[in-house]
N, C-alpha and C. Protein backbone atom coordinates (compact mmCIF):
# COMPACT_ATOMS: atom_id res chain seq x y z
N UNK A 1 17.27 52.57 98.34
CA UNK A 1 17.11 51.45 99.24
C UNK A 1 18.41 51.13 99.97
N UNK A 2 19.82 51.36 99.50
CA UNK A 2 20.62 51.16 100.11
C UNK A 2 21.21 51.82 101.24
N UNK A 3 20.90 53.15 101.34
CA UNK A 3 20.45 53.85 102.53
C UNK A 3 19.76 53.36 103.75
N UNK A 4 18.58 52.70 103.43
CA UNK A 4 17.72 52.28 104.59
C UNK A 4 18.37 50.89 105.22
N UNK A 5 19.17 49.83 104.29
CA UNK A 5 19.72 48.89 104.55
C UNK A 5 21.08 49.18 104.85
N UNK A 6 21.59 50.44 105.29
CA UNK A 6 22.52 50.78 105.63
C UNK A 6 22.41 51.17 106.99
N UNK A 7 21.37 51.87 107.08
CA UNK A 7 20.88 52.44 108.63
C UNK A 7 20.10 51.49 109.73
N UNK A 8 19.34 50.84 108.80
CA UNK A 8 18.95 49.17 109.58
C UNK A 8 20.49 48.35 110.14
N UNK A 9 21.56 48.03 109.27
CA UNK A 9 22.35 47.60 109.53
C UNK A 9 23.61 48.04 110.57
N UNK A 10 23.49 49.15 110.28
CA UNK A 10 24.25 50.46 111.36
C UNK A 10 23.82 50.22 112.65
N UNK A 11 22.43 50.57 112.67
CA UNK A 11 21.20 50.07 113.89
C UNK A 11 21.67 48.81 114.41
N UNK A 12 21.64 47.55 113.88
CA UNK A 12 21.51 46.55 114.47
C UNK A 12 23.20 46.22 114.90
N UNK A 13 24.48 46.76 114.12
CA UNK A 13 25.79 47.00 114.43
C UNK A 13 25.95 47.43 115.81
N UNK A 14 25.43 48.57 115.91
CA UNK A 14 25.70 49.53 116.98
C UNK A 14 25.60 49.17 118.01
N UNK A 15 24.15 48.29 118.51
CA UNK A 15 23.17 48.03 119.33
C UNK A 15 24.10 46.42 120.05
N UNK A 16 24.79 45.74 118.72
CA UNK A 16 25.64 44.91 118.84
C UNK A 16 26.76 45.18 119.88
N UNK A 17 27.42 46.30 119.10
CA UNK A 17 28.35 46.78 120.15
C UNK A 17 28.29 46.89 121.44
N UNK A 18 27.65 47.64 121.68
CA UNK A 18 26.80 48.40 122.88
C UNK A 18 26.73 47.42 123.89
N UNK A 19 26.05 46.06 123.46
CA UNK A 19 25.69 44.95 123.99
C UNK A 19 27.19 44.01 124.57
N UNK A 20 28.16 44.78 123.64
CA UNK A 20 29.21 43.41 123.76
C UNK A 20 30.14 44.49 125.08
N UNK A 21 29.84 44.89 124.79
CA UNK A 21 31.34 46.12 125.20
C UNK A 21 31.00 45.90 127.12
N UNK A 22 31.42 45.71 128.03
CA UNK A 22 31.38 46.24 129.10
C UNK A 22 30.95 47.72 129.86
N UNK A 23 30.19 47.37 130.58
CA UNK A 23 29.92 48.73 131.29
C UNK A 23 28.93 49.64 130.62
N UNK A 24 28.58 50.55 131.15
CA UNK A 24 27.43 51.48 130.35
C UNK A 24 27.79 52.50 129.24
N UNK A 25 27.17 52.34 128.18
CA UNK A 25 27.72 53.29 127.19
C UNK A 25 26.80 54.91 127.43
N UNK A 26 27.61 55.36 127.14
CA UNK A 26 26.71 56.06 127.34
C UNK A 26 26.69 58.03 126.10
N UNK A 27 26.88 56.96 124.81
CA UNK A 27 26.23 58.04 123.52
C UNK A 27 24.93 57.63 122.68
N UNK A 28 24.08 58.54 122.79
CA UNK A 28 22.46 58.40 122.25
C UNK A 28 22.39 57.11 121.09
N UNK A 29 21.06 56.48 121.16
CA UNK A 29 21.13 55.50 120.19
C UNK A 29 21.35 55.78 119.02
N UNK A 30 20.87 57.16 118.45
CA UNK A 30 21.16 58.14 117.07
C UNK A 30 23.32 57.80 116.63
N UNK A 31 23.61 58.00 117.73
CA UNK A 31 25.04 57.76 117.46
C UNK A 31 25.94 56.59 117.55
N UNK A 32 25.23 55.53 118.18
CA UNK A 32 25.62 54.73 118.17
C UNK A 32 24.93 53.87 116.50
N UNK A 33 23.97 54.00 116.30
CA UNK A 33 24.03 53.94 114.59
C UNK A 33 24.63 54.24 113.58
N UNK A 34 25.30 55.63 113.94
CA UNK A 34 26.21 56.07 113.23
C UNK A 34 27.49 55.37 113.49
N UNK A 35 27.64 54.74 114.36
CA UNK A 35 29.02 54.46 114.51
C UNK A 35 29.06 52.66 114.26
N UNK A 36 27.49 52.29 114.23
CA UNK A 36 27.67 50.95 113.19
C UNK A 36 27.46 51.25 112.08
N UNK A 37 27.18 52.21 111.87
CA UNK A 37 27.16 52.76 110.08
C UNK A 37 28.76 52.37 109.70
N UNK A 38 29.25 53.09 110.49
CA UNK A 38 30.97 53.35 110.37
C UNK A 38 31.67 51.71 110.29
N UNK A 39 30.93 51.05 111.35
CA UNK A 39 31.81 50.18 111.77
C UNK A 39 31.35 48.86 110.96
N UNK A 40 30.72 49.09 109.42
CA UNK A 40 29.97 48.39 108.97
C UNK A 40 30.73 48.47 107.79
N UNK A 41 30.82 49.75 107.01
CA UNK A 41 31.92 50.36 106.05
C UNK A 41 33.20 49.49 106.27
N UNK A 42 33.99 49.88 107.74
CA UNK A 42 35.37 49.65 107.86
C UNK A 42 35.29 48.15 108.01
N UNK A 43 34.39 47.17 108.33
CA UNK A 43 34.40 45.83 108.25
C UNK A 43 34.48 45.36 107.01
N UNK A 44 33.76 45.95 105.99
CA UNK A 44 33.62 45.70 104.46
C UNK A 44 35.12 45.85 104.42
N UNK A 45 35.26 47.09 104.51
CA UNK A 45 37.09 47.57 103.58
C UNK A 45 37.60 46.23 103.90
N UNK A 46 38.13 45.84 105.59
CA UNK A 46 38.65 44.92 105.88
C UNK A 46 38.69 43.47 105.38
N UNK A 47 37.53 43.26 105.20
CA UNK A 47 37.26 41.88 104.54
C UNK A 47 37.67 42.10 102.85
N UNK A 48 37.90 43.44 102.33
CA UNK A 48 38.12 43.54 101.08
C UNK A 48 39.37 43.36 101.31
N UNK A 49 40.31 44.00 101.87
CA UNK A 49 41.38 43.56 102.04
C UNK A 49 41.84 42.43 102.09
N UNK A 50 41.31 41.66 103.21
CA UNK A 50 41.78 40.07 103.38
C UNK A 50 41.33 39.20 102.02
N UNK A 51 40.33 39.66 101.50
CA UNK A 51 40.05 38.90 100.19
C UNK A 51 38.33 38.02 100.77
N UNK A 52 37.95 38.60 101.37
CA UNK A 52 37.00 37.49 101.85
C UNK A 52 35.70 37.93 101.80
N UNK A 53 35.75 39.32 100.56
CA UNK A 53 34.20 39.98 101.00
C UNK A 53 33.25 39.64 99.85
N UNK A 54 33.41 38.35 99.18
CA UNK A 54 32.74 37.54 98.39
C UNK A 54 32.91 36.21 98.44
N UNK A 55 32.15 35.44 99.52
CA UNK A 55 32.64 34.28 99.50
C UNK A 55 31.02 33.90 99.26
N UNK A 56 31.03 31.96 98.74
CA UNK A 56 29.82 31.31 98.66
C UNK A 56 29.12 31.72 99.63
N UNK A 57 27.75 31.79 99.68
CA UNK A 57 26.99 31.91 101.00
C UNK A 57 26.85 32.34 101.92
N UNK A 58 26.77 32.53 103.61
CA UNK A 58 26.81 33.43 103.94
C UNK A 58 28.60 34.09 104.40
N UNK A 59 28.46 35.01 104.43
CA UNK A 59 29.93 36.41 104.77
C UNK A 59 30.24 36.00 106.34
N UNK A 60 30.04 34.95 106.67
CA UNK A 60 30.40 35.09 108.13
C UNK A 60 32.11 36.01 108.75
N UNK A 61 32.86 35.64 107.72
CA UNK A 61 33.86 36.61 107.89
C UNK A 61 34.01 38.16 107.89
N UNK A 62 33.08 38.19 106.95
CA UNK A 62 32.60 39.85 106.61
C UNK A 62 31.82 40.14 107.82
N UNK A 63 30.87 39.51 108.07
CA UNK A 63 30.00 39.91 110.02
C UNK A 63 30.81 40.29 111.24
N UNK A 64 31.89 39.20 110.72
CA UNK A 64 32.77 39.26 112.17
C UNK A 64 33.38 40.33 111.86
N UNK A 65 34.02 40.72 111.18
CA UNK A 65 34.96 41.82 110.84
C UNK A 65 34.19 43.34 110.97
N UNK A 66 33.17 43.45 110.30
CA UNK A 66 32.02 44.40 110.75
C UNK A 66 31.38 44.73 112.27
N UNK A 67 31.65 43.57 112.89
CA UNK A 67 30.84 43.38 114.46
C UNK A 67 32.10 44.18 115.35
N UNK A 68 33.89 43.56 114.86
CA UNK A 68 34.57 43.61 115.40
C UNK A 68 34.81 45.14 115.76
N UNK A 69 34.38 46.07 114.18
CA UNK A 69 34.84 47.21 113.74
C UNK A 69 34.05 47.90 114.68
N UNK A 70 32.82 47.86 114.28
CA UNK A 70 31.79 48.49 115.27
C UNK A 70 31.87 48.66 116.46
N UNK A 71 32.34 47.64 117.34
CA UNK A 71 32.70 47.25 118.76
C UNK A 71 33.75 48.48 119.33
N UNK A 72 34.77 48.44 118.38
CA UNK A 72 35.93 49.55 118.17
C UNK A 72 35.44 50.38 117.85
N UNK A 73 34.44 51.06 117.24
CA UNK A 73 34.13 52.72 116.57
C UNK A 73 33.29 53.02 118.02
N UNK A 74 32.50 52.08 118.47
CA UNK A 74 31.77 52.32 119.51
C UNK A 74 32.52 52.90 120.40
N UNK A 75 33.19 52.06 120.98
CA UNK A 75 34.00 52.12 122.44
C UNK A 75 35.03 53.38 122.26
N UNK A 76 36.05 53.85 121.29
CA UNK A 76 36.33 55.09 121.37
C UNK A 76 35.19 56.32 120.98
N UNK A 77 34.24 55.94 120.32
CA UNK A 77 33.06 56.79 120.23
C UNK A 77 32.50 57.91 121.59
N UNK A 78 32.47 56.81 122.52
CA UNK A 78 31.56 56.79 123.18
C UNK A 78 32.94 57.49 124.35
N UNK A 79 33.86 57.16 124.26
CA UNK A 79 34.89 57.75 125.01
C UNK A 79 35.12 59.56 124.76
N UNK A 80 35.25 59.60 123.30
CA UNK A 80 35.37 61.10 122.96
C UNK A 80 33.94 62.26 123.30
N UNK A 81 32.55 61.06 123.26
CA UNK A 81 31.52 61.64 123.58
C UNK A 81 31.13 62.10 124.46
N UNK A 82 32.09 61.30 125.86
CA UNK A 82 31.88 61.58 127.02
C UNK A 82 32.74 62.89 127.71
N UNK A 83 34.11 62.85 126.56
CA UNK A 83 35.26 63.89 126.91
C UNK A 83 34.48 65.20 126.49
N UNK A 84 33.64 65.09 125.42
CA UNK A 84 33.15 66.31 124.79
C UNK A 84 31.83 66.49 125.50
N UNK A 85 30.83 65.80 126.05
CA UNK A 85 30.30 66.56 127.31
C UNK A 85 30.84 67.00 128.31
N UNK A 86 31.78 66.89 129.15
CA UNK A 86 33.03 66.54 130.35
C UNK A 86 33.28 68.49 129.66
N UNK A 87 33.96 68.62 128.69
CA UNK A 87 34.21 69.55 128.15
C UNK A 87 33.05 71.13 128.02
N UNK A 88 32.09 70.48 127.75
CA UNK A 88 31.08 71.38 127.36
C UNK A 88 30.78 72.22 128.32
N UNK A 89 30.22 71.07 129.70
CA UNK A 89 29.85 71.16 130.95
C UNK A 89 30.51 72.23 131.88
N UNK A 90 32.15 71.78 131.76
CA UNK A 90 33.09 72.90 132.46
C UNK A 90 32.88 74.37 131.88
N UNK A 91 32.50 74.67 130.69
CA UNK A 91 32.44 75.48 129.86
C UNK A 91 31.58 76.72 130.31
């Protein structure tokens, strides 16, 4: 089960990003899940770090830090994705 609530959450990360970021993204929705997968992980670490990834009720710190991450995995994501079609293409 933690799989599926990982990929739901990835999903709804990603889609976050996507949404926040300026301008058109433009790597498949498949990867942009993956990269709130990612950016979901590195929000956890972060909030483990700061000390804040168990607090009463809801994690609003842990969201933000996750939303923030994602936003960032996205946006160079989606940069290297575009270099590596750009790449392919000339090919």
């Amino acid at each position: 089960m933690g799989w599926l609530w990982a990929i739901i959450v990835g999903l709804v990360l990603g889609l976050l990003a996507k949404a926040i970021l300026p301008g058109k993204q433009h790597s498949p929705l498949w990867l942009a899940t993956i990269f709130g997968i990612l950016g979901g992980i590195v929000g956890n670490a972060l909030a483990r770090a700061f000390g804040i990834d168990a607090t009463p009720g809801i994690d609003w710190g842990r969201h933000a830090l996750q939303v923030v991450a994602a936003v960032v995995i996205v946006g160079v994501g989606d940069m290297l994705y575009m270099a590596m079609r750009r790449n392919k293409q000339r090919a």
